[in-house]
PDB file of N, CA and C in Angstrom:
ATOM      1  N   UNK A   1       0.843  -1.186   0.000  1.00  0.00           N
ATOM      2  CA  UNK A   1       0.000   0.000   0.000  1.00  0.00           C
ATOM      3  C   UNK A   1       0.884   1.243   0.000  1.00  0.00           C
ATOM      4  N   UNK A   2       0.855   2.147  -0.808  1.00  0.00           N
ATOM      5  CA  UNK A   2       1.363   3.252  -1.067  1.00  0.00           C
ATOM      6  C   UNK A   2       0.524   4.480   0.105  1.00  0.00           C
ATOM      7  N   UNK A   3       1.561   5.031   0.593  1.00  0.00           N
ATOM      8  CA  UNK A   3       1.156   6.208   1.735  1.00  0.00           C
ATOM      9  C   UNK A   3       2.156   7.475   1.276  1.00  0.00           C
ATOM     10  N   UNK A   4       2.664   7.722   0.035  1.00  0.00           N
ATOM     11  CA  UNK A   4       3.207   8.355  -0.676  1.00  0.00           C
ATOM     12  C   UNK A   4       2.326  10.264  -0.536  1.00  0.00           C
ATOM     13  N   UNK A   5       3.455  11.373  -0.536  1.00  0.00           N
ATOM     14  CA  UNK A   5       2.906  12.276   0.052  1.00  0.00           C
ATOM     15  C   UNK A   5       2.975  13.296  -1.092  1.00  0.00           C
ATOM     16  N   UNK A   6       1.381  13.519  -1.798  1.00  0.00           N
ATOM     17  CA  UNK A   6       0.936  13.949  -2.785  1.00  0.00           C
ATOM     18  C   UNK A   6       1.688  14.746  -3.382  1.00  0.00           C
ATOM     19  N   UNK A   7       2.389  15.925  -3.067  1.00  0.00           N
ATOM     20  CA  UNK A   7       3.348  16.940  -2.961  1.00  0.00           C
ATOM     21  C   UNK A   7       4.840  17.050  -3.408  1.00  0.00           C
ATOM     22  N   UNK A   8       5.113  15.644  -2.784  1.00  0.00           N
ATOM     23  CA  UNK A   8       6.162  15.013  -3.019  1.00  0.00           C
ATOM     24  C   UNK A   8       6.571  13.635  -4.390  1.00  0.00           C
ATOM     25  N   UNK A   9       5.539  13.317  -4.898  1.00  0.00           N
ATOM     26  CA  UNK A   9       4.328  12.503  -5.576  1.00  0.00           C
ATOM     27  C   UNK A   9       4.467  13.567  -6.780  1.00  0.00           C
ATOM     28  N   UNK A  10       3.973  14.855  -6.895  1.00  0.00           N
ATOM     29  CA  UNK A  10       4.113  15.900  -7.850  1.00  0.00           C
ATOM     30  C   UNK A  10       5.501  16.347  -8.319  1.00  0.00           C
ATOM     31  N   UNK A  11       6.273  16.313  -7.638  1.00  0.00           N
ATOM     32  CA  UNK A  11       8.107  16.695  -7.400  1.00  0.00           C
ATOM     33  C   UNK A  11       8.622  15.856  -7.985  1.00  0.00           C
ATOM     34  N   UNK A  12       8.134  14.707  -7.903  1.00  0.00           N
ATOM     35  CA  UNK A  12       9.186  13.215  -8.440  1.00  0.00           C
ATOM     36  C   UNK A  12       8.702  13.882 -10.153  1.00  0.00           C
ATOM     37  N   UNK A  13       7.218  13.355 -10.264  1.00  0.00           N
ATOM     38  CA  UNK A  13       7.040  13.143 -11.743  1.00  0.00           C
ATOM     39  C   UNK A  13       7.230  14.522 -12.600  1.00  0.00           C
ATOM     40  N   UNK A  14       7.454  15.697 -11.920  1.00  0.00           N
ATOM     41  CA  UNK A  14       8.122  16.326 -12.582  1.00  0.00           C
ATOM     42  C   UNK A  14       9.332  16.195 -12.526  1.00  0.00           C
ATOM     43  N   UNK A  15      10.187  15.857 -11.870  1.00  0.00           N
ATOM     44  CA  UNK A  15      11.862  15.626 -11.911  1.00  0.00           C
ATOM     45  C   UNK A  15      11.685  14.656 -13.134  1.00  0.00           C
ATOM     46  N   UNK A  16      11.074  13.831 -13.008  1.00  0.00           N
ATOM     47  CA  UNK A  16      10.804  12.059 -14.124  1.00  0.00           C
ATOM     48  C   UNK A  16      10.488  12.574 -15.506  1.00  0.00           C
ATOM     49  N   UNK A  17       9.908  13.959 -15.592  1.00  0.00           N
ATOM     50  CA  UNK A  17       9.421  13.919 -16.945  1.00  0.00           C
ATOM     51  C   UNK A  17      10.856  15.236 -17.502  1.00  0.00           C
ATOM     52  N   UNK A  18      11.092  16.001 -16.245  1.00  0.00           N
ATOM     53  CA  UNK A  18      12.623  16.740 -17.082  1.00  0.00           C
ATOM     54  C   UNK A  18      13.898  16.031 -17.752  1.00  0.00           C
ATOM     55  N   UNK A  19      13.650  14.524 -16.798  1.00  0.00           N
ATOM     56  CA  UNK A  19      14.859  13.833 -17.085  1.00  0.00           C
ATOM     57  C   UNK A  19      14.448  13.139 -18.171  1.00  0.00           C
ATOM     58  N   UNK A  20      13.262  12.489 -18.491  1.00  0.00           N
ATOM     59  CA  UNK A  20      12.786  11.651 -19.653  1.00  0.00           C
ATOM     60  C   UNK A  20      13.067  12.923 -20.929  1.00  0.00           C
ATOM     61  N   UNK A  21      13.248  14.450 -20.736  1.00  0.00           N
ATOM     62  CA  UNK A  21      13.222  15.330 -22.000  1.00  0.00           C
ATOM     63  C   UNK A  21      15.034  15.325 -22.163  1.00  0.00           C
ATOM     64  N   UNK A  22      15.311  14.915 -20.833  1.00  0.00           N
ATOM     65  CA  UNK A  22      16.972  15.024 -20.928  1.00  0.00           C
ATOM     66  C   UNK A  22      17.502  13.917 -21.979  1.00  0.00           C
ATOM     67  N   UNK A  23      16.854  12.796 -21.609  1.00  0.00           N
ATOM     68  CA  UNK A  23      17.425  11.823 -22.076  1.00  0.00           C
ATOM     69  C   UNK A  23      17.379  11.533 -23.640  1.00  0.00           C
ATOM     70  N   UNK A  24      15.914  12.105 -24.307  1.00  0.00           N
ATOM     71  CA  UNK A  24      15.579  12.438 -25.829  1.00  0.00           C
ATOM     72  C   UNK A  24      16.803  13.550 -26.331  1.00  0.00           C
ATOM     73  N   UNK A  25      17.279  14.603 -25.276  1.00  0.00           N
ATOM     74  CA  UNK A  25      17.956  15.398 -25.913  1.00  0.00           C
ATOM     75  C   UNK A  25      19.240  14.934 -25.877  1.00  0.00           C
ATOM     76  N   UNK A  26      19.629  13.471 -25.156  1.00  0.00           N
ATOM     77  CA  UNK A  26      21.074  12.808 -24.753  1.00  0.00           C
ATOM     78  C   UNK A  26      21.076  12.123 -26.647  1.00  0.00           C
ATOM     79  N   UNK A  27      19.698  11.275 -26.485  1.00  0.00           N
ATOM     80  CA  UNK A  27      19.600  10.742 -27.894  1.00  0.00           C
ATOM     81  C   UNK A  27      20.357  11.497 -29.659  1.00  0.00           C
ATOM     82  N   UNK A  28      19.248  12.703 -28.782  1.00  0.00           N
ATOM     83  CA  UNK A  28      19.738  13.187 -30.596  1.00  0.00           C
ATOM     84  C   UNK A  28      21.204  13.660 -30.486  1.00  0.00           C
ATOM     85  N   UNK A  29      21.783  14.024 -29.436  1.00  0.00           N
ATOM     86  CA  UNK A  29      23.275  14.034 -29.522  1.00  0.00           C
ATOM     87  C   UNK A  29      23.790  13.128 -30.192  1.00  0.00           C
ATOM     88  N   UNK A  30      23.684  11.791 -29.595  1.00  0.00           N
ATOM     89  CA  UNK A  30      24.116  10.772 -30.379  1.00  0.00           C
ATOM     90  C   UNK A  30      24.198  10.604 -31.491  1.00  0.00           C
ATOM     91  N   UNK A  31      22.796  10.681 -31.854  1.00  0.00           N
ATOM     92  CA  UNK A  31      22.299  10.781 -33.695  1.00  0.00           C
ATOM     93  C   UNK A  31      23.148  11.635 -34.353  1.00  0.00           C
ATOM     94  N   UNK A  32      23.461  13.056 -33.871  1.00  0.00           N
ATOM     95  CA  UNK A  32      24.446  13.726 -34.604  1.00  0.00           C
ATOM     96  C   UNK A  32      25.865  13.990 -34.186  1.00  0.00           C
ATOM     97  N   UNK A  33      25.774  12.766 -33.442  1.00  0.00           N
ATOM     98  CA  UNK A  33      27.510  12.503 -33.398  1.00  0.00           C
ATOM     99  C   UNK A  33      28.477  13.897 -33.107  1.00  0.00           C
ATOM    100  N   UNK A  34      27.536  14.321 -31.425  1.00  0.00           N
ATOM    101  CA  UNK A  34      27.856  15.271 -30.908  1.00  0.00           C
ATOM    102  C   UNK A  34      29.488  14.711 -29.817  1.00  0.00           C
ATOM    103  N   UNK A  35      30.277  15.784 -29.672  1.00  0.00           N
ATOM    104  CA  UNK A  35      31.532  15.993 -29.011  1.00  0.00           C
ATOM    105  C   UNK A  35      30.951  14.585 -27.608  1.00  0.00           C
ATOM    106  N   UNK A  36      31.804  13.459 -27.704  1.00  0.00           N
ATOM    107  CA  UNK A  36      31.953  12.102 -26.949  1.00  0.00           C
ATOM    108  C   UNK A  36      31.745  13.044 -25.440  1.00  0.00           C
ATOM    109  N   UNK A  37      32.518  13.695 -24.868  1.00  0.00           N
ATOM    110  CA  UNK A  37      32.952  14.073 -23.702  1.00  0.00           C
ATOM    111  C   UNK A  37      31.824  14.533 -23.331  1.00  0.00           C
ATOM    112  N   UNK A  38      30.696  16.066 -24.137  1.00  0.00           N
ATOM    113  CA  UNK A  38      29.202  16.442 -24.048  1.00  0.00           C
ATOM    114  C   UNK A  38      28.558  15.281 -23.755  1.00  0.00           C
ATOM    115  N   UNK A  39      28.224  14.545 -24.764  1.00  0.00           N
ATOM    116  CA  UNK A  39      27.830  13.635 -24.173  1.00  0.00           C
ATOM    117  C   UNK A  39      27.693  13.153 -22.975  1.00  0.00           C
ATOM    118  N   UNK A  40      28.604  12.488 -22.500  1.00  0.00           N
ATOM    119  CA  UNK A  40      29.072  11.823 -21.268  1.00  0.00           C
ATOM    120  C   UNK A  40      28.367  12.781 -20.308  1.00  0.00           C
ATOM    121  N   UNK A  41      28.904  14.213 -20.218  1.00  0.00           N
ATOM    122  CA  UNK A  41      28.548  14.885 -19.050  1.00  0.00           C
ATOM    123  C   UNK A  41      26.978  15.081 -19.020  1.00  0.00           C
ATOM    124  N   UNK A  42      26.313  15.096 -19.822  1.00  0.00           N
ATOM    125  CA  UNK A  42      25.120  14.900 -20.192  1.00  0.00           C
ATOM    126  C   UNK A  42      24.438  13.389 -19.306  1.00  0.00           C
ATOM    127  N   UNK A  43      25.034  12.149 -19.736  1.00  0.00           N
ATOM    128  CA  UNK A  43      24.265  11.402 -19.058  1.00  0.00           C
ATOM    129  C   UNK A  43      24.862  11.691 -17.402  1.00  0.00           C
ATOM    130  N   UNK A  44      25.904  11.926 -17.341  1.00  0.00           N
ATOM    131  CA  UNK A  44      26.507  12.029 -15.714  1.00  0.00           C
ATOM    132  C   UNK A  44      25.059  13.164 -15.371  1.00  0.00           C
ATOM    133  N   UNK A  45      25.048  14.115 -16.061  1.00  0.00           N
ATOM    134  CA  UNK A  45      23.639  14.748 -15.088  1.00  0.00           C
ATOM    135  C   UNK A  45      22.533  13.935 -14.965  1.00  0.00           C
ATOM    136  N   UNK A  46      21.768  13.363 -16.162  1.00  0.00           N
ATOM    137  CA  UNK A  46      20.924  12.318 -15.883  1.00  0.00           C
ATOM    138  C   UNK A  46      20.848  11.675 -15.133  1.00  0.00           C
ATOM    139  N   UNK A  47      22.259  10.899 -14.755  1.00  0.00           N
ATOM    140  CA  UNK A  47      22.612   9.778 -13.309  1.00  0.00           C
ATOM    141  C   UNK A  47      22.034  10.536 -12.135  1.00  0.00           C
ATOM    142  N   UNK A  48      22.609  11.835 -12.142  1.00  0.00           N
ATOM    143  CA  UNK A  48      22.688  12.921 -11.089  1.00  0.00           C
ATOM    144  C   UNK A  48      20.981  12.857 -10.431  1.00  0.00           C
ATOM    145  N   UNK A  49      20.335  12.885 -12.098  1.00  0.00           N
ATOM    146  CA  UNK A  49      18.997  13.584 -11.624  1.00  0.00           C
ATOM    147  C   UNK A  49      18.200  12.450 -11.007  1.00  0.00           C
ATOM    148  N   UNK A  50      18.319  11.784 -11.502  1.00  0.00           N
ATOM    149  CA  UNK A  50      18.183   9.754 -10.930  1.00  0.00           C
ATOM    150  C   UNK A  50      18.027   9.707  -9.709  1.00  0.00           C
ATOM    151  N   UNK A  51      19.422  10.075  -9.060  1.00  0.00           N
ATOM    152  CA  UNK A  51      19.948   9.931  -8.077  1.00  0.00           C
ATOM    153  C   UNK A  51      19.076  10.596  -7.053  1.00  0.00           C
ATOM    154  N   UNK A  52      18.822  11.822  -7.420  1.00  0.00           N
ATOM    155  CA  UNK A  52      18.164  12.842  -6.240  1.00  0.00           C
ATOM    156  C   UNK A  52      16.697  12.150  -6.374  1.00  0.00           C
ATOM    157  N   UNK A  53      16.286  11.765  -7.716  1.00  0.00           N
ATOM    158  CA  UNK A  53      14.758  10.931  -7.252  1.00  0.00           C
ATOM    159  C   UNK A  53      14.675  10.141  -6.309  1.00  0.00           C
ATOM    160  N   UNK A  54      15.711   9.240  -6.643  1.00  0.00           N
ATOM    161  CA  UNK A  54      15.723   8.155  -5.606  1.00  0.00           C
ATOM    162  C   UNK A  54      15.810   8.188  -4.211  1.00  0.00           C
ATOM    163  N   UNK A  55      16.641   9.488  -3.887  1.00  0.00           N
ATOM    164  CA  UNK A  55      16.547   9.717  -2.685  1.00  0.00           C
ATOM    165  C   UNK A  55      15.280  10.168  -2.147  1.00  0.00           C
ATOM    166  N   UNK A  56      14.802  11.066  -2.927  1.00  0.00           N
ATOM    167  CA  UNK A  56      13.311  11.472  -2.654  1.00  0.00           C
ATOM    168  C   UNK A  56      12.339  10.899  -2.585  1.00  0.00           C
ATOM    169  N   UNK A  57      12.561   9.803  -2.915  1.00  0.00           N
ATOM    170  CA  UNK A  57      11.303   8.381  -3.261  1.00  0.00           C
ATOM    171  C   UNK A  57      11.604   7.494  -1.918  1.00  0.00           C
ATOM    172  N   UNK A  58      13.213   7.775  -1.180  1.00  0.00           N
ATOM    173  CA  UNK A  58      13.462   6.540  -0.276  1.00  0.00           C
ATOM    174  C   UNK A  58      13.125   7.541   0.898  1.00  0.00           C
ATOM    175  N   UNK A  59      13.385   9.136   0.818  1.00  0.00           N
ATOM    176  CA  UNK A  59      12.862   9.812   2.140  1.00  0.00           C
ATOM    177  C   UNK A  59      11.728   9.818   2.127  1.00  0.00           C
ATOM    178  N   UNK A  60      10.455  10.232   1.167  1.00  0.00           N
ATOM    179  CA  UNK A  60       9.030   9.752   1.444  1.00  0.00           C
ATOM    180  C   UNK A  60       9.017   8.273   1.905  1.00  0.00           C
ATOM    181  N   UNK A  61       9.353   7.348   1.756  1.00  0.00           N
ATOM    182  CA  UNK A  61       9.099   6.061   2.309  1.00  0.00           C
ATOM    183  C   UNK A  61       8.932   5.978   2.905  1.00  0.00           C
ATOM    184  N   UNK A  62      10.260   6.648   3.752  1.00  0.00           N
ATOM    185  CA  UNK A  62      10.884   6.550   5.429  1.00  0.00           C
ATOM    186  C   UNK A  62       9.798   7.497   6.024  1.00  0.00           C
ATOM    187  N   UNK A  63       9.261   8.396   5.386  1.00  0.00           N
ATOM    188  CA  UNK A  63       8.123   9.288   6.358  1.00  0.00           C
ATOM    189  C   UNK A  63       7.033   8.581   6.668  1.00  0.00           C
ATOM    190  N   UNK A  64       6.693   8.086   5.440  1.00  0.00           N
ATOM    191  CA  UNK A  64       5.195   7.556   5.484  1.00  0.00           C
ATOM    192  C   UNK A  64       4.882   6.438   5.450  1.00  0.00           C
ATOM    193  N   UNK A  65       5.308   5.018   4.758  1.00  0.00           N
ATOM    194  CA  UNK A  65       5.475   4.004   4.664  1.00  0.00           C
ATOM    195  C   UNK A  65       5.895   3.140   5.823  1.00  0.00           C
ATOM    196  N   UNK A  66       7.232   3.637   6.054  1.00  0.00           N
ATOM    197  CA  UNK A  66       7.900   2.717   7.236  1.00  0.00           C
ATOM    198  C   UNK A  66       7.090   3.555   8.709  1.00  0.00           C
ATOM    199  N   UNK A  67       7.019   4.826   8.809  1.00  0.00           N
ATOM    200  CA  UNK A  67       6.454   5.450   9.621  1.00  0.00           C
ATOM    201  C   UNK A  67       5.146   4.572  10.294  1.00  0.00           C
ATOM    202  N   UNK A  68       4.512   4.265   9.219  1.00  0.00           N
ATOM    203  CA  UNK A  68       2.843   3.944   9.311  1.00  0.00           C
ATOM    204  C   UNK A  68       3.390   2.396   9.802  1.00  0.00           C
ATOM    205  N   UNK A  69       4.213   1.728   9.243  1.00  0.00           N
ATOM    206  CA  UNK A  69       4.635  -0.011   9.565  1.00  0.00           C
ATOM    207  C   UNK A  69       5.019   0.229  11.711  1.00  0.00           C
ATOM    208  N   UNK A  70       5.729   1.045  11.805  1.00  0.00           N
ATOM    209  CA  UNK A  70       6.732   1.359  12.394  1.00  0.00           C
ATOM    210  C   UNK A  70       5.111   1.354  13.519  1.00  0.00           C
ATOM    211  N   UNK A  71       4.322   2.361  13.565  1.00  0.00           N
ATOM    212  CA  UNK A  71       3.237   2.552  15.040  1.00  0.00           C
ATOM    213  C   UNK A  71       1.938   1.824  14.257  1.00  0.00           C
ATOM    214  N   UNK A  72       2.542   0.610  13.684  1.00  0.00           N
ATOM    215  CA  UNK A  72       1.303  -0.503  13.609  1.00  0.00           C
ATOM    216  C   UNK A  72       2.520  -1.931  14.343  1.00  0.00           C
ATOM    217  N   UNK A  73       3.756  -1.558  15.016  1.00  0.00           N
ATOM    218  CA  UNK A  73       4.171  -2.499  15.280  1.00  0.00           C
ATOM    219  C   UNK A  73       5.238  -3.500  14.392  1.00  0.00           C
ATOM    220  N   UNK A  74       5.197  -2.715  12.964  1.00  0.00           N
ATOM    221  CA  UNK A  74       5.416  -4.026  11.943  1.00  0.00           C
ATOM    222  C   UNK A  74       6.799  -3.447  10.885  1.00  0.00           C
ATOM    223  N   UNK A  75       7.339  -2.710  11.819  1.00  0.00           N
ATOM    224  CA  UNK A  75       8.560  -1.348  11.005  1.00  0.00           C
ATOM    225  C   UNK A  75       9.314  -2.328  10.448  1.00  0.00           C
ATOM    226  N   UNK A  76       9.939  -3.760  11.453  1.00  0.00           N
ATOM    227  CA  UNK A  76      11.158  -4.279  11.463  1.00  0.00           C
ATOM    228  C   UNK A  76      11.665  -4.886   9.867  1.00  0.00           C
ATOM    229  N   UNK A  77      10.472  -5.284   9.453  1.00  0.00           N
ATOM    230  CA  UNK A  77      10.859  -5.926   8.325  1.00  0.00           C
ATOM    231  C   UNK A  77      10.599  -4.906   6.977  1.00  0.00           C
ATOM    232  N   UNK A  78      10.232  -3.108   7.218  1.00  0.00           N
ATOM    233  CA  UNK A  78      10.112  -2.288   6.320  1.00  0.00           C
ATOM    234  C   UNK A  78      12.288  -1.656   6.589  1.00  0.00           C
ATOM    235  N   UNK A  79      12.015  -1.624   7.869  1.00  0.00           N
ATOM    236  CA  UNK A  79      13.500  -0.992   7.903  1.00  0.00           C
ATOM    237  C   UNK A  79      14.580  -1.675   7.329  1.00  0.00           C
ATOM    238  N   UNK A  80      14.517  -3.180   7.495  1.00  0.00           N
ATOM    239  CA  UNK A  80      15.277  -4.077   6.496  1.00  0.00           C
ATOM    240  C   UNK A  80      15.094  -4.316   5.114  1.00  0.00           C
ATOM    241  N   UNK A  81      14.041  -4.150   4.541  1.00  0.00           N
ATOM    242  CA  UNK A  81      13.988  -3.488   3.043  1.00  0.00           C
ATOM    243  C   UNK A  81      14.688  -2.393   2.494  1.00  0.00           C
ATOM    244  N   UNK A  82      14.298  -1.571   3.442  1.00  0.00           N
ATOM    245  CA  UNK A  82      14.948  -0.094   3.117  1.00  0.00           C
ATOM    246  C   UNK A  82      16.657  -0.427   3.343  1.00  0.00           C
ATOM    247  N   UNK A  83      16.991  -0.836   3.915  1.00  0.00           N
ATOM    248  CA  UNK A  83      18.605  -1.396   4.469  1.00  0.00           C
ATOM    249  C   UNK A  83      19.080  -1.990   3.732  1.00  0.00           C
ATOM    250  N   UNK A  84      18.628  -3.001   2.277  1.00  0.00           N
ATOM    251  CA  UNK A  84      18.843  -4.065   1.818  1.00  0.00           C
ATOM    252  C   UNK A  84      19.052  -3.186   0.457  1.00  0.00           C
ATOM    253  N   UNK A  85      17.935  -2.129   0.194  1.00  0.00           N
ATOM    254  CA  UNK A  85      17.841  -1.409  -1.010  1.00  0.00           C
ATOM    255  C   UNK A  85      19.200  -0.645  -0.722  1.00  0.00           C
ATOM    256  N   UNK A  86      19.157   0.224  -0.090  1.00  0.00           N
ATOM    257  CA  UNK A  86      20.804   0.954   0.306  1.00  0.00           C
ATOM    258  C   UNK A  86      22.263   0.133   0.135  1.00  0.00           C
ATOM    259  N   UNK A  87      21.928  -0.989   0.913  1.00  0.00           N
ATOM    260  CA  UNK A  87      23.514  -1.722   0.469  1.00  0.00           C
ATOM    261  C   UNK A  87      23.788  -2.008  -1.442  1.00  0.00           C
ATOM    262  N   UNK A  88      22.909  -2.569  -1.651  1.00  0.00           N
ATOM    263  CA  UNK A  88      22.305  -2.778  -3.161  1.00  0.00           C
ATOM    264  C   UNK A  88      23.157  -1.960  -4.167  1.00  0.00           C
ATOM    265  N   UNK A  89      22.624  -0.324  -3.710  1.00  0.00           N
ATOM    266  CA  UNK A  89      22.791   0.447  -4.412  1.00  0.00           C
ATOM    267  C   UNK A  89      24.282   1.025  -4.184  1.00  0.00           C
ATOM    268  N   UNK A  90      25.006   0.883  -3.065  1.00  0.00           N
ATOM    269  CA  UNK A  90      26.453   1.224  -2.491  1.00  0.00           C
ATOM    270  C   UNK A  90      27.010   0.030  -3.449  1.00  0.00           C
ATOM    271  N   UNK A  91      26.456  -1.288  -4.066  1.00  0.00           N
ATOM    272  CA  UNK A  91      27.557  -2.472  -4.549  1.00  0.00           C
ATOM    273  C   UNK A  91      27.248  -1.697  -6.269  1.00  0.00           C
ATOM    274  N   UNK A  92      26.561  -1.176  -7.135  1.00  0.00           N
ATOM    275  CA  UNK A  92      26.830  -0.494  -8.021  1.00  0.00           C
ATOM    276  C   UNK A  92      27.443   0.594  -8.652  1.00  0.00           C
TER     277      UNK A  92
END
């Protein structure tokens, strides 16, 4: 069940849809066999912008999700998800 905080919910899918225009404009670089290095720094922002979603997607979690598990008694096995996703992402 999603307890995701509307606001925050609005923030992502606009971050999701700047980066989905980033990534069309990473494309046609390609297509015209724009400077290798542009490129590159181009997707390194993409990664970038990724990155800050994800965090934003794992701090709403932690507010609302694990929050709500957490004073129904039942956090232990949300906090070890969340723990499991983090190591995960430190081995890439």
């Amino acid at each position: 069940m999603l307890h995701q905080n509307p606001k925050v919910k609005k923030d992502i899918l606009k971050r999701l849809s700047y980066i989905l225009g980033h990534l069309k404009g990473i494309n046609k670089m390609v297509e015209e066999d724009k400077y290798c290095i542009d490129v590159v720094k181009q997707i390194q922002a993409v990664q970038s912008a990724l990155n800050k979603v994800s965090e934003l997607i794992l701090e709403d979690h932690l507010e609302t999700c694990v929050s709500h598990a957490i004073k129904k008694g039942e956090g232990h096995k949300l906090i070890k998800e969340v723990m499991e996703t983090i190591k995960q992402s430190k081995k890439k």
